[in-house]
Protein backbone atom coordinates (compact mmCIF):
# COMPACT_ATOMS: atom_id res chain seq x y z
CA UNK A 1 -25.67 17.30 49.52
CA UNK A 2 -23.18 19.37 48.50
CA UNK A 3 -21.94 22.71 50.04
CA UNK A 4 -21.37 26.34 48.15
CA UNK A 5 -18.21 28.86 48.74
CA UNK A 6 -20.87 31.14 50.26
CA UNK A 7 -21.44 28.84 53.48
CA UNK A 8 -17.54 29.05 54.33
CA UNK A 9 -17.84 32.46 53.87
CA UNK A 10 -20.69 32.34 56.41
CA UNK A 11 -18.37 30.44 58.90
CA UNK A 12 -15.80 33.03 58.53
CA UNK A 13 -17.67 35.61 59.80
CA UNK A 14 -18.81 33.61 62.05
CA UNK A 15 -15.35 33.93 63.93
CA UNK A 16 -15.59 37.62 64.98
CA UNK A 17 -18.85 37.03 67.44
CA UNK A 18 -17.27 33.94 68.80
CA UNK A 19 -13.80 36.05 69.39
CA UNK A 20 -15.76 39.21 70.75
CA UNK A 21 -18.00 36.76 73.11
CA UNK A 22 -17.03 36.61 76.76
CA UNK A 23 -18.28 32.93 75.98
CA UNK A 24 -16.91 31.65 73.15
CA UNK A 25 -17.41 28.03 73.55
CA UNK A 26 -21.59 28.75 74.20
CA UNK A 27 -21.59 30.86 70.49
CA UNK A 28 -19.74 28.68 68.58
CA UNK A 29 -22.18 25.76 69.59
CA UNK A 30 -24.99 27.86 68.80
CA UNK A 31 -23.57 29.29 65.66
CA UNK A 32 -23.13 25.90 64.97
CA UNK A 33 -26.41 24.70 65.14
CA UNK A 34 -27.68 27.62 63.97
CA UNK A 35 -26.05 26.95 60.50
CA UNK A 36 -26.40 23.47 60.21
CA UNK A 37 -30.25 24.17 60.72
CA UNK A 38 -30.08 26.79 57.43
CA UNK A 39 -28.34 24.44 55.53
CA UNK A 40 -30.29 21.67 55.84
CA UNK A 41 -33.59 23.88 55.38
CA UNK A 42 -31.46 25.03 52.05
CA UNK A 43 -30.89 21.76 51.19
CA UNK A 44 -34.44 20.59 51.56
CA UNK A 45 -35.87 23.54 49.69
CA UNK A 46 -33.24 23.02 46.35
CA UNK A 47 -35.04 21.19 43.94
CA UNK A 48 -34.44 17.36 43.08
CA UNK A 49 -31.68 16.50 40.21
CA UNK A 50 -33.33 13.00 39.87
CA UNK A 51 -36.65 15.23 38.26
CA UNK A 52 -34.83 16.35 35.49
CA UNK A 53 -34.79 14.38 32.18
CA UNK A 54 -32.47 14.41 29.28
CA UNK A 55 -32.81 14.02 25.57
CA UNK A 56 -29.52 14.51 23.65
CA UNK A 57 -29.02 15.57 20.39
CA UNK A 58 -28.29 12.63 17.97
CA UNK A 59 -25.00 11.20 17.44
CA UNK A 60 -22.35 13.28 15.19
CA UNK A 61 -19.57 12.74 13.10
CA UNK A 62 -16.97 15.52 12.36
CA UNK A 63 -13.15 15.93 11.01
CA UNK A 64 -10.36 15.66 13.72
CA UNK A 65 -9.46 18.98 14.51
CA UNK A 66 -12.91 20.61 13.58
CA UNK A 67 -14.91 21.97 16.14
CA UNK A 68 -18.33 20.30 16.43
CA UNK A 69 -21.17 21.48 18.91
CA UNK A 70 -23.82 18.40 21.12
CA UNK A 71 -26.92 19.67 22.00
CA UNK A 72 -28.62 18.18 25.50
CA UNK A 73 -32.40 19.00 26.31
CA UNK A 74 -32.91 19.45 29.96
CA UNK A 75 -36.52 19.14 31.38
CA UNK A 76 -37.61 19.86 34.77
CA UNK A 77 -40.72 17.43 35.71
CA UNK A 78 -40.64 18.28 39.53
CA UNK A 79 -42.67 20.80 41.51
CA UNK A 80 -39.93 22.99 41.89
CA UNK A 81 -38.47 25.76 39.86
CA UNK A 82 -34.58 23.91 39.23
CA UNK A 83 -31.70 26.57 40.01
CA UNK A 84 -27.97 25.14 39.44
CA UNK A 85 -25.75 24.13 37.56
CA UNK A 86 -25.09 21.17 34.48
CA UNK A 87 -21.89 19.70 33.36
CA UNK A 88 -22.00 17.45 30.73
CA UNK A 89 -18.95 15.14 30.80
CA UNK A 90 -17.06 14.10 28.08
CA UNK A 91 -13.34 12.63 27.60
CA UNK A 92 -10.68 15.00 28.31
CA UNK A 93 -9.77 14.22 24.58
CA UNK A 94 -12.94 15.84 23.58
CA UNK A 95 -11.52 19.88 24.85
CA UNK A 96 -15.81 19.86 25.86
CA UNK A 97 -16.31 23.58 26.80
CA UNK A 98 -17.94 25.34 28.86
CA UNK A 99 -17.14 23.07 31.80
CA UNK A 100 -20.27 23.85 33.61
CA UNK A 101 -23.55 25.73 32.21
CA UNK A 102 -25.83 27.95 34.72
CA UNK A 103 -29.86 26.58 34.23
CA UNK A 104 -32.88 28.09 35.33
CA UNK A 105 -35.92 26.05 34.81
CA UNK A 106 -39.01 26.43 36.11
CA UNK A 107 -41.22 23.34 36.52
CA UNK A 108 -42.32 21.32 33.72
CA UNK A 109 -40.61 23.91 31.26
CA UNK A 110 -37.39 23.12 29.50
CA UNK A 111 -33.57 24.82 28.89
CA UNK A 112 -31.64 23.78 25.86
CA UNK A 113 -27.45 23.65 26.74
CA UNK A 114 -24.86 23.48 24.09
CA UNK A 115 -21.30 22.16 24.69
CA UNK A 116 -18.87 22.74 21.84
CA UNK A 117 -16.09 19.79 21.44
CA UNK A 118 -12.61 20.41 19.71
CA UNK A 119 -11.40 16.52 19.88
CA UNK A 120 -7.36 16.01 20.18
CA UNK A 121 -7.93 12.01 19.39
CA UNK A 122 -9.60 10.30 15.95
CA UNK A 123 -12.12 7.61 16.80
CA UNK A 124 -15.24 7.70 19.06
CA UNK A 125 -15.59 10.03 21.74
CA UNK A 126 -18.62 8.90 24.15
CA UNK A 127 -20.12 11.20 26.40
CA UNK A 128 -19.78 9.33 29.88
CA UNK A 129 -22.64 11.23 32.84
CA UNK A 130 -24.55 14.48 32.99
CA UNK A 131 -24.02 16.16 36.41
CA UNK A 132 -26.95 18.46 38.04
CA UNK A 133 -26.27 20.58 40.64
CA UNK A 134 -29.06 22.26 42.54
CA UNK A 135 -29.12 25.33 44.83
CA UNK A 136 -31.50 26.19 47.50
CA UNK A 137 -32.62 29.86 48.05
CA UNK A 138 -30.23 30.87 50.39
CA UNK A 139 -27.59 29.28 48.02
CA UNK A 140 -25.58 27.95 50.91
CA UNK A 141 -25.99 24.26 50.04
CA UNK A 142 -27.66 22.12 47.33
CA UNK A 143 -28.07 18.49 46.01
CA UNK A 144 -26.22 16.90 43.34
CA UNK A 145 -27.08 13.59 41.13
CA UNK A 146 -25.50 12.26 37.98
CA UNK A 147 -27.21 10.37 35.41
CA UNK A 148 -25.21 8.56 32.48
CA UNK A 149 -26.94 10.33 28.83
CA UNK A 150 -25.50 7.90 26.18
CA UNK A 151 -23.58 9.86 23.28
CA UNK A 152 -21.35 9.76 20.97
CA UNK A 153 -19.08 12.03 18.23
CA UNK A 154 -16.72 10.02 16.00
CA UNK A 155 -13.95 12.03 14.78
CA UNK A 156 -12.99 11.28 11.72
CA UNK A 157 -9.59 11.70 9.78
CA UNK A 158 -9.28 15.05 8.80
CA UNK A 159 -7.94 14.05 5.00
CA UNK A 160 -4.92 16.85 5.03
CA UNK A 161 -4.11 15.46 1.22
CA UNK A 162 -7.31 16.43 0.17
CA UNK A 163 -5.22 19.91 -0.92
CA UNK A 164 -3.31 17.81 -3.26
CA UNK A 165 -6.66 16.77 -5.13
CA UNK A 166 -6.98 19.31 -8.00
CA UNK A 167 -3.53 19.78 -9.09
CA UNK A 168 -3.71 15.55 -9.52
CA UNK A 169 -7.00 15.70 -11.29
CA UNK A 170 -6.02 18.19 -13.72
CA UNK A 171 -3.14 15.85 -14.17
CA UNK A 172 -5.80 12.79 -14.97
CA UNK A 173 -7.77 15.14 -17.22
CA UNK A 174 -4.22 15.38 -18.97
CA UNK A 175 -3.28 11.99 -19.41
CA UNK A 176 -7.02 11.38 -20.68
CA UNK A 177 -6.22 13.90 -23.23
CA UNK A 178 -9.08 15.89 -22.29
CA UNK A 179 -7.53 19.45 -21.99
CA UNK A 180 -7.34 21.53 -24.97
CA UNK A 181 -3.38 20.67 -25.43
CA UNK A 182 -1.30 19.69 -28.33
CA UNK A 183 -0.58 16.26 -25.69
CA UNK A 184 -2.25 13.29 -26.88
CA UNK A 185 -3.97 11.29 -24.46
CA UNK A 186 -1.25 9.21 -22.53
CA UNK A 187 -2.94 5.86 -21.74
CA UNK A 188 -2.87 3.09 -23.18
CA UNK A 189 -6.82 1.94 -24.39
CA UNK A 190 -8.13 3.54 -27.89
CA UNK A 191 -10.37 6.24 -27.40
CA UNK A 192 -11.28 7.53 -30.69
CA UNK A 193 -10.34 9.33 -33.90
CA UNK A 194 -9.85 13.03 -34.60
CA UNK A 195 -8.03 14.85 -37.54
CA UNK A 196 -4.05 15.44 -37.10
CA UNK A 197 -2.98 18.85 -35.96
CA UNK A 198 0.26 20.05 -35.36
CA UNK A 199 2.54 18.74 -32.31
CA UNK A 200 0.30 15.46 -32.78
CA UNK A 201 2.91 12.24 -32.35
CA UNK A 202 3.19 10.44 -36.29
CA UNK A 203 3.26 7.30 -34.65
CA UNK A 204 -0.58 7.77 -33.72
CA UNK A 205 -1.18 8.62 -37.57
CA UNK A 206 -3.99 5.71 -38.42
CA UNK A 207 -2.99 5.05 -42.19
CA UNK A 208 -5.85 2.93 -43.02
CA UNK A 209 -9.00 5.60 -41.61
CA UNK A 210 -6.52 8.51 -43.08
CA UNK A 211 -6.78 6.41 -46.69
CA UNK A 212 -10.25 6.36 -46.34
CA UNK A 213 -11.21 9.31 -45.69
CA UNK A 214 -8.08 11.34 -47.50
CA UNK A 215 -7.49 13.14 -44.35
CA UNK A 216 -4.54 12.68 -42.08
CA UNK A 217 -6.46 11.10 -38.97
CA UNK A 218 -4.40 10.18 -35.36
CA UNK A 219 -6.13 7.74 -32.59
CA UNK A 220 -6.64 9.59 -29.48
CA UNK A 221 -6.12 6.86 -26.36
CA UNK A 222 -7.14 7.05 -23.04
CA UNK A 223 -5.82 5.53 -19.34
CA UNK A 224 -7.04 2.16 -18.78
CA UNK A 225 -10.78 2.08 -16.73
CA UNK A 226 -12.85 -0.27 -15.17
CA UNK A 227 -9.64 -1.54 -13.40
CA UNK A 228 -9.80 -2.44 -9.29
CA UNK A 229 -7.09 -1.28 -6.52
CA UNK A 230 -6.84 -2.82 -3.22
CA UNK A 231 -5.65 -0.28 -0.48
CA UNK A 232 -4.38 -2.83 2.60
CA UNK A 233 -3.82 -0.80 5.83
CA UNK A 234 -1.26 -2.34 7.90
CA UNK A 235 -2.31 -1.80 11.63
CA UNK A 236 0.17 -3.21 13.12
CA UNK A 237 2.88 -2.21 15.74
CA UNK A 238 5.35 -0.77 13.31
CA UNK A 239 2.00 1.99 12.28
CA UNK A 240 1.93 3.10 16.75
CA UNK A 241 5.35 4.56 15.96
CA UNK A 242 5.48 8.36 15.37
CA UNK A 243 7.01 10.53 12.82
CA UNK A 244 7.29 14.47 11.49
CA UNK A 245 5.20 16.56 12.79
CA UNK A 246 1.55 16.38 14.28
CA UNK A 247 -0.42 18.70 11.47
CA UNK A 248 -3.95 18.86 13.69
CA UNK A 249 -1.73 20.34 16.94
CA UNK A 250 1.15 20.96 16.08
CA UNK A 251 2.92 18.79 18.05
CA UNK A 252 6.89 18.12 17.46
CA UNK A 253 6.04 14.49 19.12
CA UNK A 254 4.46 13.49 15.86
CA UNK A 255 1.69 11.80 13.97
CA UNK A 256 1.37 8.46 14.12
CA UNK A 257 2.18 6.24 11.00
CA UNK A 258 -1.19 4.75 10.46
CA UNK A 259 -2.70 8.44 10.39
CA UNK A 260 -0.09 9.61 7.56
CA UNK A 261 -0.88 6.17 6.00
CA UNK A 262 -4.35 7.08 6.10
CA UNK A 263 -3.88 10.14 4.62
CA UNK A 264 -2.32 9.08 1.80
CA UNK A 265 -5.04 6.19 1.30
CA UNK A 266 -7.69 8.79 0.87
CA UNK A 267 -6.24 10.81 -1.46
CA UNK A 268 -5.35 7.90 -3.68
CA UNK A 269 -9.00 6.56 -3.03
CA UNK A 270 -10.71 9.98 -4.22
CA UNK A 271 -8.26 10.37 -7.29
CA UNK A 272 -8.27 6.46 -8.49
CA UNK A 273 -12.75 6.87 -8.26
CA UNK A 274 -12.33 9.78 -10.42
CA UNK A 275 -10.33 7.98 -13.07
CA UNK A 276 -12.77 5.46 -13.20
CA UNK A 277 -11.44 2.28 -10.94
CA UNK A 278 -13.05 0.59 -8.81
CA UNK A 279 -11.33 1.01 -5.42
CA UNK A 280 -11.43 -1.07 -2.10
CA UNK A 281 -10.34 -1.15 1.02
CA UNK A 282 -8.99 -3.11 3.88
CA UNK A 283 -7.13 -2.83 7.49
CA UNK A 284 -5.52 -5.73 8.78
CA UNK A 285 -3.26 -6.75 11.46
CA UNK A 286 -3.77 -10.31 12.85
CA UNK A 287 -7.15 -9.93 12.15
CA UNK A 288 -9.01 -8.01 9.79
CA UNK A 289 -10.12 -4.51 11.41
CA UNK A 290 -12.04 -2.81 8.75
CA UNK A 291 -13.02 -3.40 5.20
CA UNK A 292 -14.85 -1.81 2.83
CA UNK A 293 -15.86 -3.54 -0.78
CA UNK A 294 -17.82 -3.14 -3.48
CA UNK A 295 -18.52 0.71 -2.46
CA UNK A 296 -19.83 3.40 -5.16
CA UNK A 297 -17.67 5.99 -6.40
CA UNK A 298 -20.40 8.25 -4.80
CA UNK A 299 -20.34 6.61 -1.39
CA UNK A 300 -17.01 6.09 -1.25
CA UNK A 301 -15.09 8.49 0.66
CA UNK A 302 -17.77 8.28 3.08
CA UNK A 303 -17.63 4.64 3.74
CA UNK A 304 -13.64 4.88 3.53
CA UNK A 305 -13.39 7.84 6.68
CA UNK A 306 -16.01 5.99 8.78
CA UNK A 307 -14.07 2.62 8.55
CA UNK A 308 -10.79 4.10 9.23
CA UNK A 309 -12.27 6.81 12.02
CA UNK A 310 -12.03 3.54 15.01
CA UNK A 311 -8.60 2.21 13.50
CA UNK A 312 -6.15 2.57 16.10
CA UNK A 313 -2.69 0.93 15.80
CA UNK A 314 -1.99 -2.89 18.26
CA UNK A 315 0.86 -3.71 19.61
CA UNK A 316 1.25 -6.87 18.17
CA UNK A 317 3.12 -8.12 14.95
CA UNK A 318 0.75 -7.98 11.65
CA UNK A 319 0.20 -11.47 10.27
CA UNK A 320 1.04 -10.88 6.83
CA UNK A 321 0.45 -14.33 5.64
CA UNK A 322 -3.49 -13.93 7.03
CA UNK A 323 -3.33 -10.25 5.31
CA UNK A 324 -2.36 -11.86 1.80
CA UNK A 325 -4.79 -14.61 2.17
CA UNK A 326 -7.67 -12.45 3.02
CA UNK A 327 -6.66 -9.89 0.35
CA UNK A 328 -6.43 -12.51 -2.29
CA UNK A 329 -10.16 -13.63 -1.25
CA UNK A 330 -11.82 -10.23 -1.59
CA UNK A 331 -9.97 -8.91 -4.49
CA UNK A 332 -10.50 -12.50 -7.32
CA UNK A 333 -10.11 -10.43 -10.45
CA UNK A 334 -6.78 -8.86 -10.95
CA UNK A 335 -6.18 -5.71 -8.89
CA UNK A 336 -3.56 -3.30 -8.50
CA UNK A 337 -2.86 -4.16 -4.57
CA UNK A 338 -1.22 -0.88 -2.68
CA UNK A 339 0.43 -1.81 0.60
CA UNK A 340 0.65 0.57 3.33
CA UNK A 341 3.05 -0.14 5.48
CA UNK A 342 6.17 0.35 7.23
CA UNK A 343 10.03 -0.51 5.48
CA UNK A 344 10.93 -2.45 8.20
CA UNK A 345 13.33 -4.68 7.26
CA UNK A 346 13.14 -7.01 10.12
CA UNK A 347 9.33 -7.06 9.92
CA UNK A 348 9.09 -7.20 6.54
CA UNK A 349 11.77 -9.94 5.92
CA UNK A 350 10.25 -12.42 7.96
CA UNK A 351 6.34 -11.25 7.37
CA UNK A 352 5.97 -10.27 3.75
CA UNK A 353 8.64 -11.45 1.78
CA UNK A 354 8.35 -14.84 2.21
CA UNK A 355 4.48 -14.79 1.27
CA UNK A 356 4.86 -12.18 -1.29
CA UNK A 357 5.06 -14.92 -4.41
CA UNK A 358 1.34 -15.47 -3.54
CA UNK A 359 0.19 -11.79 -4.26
CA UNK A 360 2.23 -11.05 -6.74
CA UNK A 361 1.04 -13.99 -8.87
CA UNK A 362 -2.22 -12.36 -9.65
CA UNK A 363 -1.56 -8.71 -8.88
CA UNK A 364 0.54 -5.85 -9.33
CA UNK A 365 2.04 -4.58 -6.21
CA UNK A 366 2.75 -1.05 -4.71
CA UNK A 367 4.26 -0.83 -1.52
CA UNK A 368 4.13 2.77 0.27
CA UNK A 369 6.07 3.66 3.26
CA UNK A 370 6.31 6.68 5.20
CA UNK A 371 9.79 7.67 6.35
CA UNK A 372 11.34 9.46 9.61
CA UNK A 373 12.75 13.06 8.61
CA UNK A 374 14.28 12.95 12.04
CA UNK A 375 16.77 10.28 10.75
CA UNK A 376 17.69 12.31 8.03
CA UNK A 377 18.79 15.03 10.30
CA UNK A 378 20.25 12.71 12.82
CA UNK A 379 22.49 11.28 9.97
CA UNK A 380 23.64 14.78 8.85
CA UNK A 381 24.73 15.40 13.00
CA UNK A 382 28.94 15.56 13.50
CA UNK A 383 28.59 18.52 16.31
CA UNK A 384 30.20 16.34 19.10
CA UNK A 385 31.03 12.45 19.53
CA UNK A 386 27.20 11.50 20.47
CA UNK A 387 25.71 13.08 17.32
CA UNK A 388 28.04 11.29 15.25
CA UNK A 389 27.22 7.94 16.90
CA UNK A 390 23.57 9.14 16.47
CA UNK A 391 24.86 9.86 12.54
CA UNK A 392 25.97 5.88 12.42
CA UNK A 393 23.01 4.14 13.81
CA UNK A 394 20.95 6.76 11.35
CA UNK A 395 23.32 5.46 8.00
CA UNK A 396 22.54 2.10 9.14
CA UNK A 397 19.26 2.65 9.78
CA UNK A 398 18.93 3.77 5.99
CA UNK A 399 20.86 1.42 4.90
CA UNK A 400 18.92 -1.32 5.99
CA UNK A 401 15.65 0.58 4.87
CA UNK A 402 16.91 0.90 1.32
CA UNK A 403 18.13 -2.32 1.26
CA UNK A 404 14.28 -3.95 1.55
CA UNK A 405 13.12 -1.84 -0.78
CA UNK A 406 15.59 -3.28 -3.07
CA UNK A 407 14.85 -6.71 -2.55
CA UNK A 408 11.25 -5.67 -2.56
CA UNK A 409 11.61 -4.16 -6.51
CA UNK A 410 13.70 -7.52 -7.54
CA UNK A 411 10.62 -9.13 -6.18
CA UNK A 412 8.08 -6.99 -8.85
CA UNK A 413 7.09 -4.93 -6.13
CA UNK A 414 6.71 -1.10 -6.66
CA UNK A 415 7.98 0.80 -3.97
CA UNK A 416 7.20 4.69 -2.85
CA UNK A 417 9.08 5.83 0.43
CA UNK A 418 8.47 9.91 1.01
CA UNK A 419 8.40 11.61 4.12
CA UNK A 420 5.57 12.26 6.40
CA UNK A 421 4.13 15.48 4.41
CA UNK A 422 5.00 13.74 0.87
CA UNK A 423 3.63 10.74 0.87
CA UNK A 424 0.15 11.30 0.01
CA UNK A 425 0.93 12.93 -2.95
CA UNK A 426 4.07 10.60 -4.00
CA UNK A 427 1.95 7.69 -4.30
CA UNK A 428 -0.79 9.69 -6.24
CA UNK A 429 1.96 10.76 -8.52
CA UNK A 430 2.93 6.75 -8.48
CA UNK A 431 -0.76 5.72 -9.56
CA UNK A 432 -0.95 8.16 -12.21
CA UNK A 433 2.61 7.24 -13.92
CA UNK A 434 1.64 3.89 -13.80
CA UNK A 435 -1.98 4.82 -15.37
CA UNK A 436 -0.30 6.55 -18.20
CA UNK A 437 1.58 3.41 -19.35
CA UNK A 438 -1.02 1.32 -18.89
CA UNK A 439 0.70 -0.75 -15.74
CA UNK A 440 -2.79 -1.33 -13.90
């Protein structure tokens, strides 16, 4: 049972008889009764929450920061015309609006509700109870049930980079020599023959098709194809920590690394299917969290954003020797292998390095790391005595960073380290230098 704002306001005026009454103590005990006898007969006459049935719209997926709208179907099977209220509940996460939703149903009709979700959080948001709240005619009182209505919305990373997409493709369509330019084709796999026009490079001249057909003739070449990258997602602790700016709220306290990682993942994923690789994926800490192999170029971004949606970052330290041996089982043929991770040095000099040999055996190696721009400013800080300590354990801090990505490049390794906003399209950048001279 559950009691409305209009029964105190009942009992409030209420007061003035019992005040005015030369005996007060006789009213209020028949006031009393006299109310607790409406509100029951309120109570009896609201109709029954457990009649009502739900059928909820099926489950969704939308971008983080996109607003997405669940549908619920509310049927009344009792004998009673259903006045009230619904909430449908959802994690605080989920910004579900309107709170609660007015219904009107009479019996055995229907009322379709809407609640429109805004979710702060990637992952899967499940809808936890629907709450019915029924009012009797007099509207002083009601009854109230709740009923769990299993849903769910996963929110999927919202693929900021995907901005950066064009500019890089046109870039592609240039090194494949495909735009009307006087630039030659950049890669490194023959392509075909054409006839020599000015700006051409000599050393593409083919002397023995010119000779026969007493034209000057150049090869045209193309970037290599066919050829496999391995993104590995490094879940572990060092990808909880938080850096720049949160782009989906605004939020000085950051984005966390894995989501930046992310973000640059998909935009190398989308531009390395266009140039014709073969592209998979895998998240690993200790254990493997997601994977996703042997996807088509169509169905590829798809797969890729539902894998990573779940992905949050554990608190534990990534077991890089497990992540190298589980890489090296999924990708056999050789594979340009793109590391995202952290530049810890600490982390990486007792996880990584020492198994590195074993990768880079068979593969080529890219390590991407996203960096801090608040040590940056912190090393730039000689206001007062603090900010210059601040300034010190900021050098060192870079110090140390740029020191592993040394040792890292001595050890064949390919290193990009850009701040939050950069990354994404540093490491496309990286791929498609690398694509021109034929380093896949």
């Amino acid at each position: 049972m559950v009691l409305t704002g209009r029964t105190g306001l009942v009992a409030l005026i209420c007061v003035l008889p019992i005040a005015l009454s030369p005996w007060p103590a006789t009213t209020f005990v028949a006031l009393l009764i006299a109310l607790v006898l409406v509100v029951v007969v309120d109570v009896v006459f609201a109709a029954s929450p457990a009649k009502l049935r739900y059928v909820r719209s099926p489950d969704r997926s939308a971008r983080l920061g996109q607003q997405v709208e669940c549908g619920l179907l509310i049927r009344n099977d009792g004998p009673r015309r259903f006045r009230g209220q619904i909430r449908d509940a959802w994690p605080p996460s989920a910004q579900a609006q309107p709170r609660t939703q007015p219904i009107n149903i009479a019996a055995g009709a229907d009322q379709h509700v809407t609640t429109r979700l805004q979710p702060l959080r990637r992952g899967d948001q499940r809808a936890t109870v629907v709450t019915a709240r029924s009012f009797g005619p007099l509207g002083l009182a009601g009854r109230q049930g709740s009923r769990p209505v299993p849903g769910q919305l996963r929110v999927l990373p919202p693929f900021l980079a995907r901005k950066h997409l064009p500019s890089r493709l046109a870039k592609l369509r240039e090194i494949d020599g495909l735009l009307p330019t006087l630039v030659r084709g950049q890669g490194t796999e023959f392509d075909s023959l054409r006839e020599y026009v000015v700006g051409d490079d000599v050393r593409s001249i083919d002397w023995r098709a010119t000779a026969r057909r007493a034209d000057v003739v150049v090869r045209t070449w193309r970037p290599e194809r066919d050829r496999r990258v391995v993104i590995v997602l490094d879940t572990g602790r060092t990808a909880a920590g938080r850096v720049g700016v949160d782009p989906t709220a605004s939020d000085p306290a950051g984005w966390p690394r894995l989501d930046w990682s992310m973000d640059a993942a998909l935009l190398l994923a989308a531009l390395a299917s266009r140039a014709g690789d073969h592209v998979d994926f895998l998240a690993h800490d200790r254990v493997s969290r997601a994977a996703v192999f042997g996807a088509s170029r169509t169905e590829l971004l798809a797969q890729l954003v539902d894998a990573m949606a779940p992905l949050q970052p554990t608190l534990v330290e990534s077991d890089w020797r497990a992540m190298v041996s589980t890489t090296g089982l999924r990708a056999r043929r050789r594979s340009l292998v793109v590391l995202l991770t952290d530049l810890n040095a600490a982390a990486l000099d007792e996880g990584l390095l020492p198994v590195l040999p074993q990768l880079s055996a068979k593969h080529r190696l890219l390590l991407a790391a996203v960096s801090d721009p608040r040590v940056d400013q912190m090393a730039a800080g000689r206001s007062d005595a603090a900010a210059v300590y601040d300034a010190a354990a900021a050098e060192r801090s870079r110090n140390d960073r740029g020191a592993i990505a040394t040792r890292l490049r001595r050890s064949g390794v390919e290193v990009v380290d850009a701040p939050p906003t950069e990354l994404a399209p540093a490491l496309a950048d990286h791929y498609l230098a690398m694509k021109a001279t034929g380093r896949l």
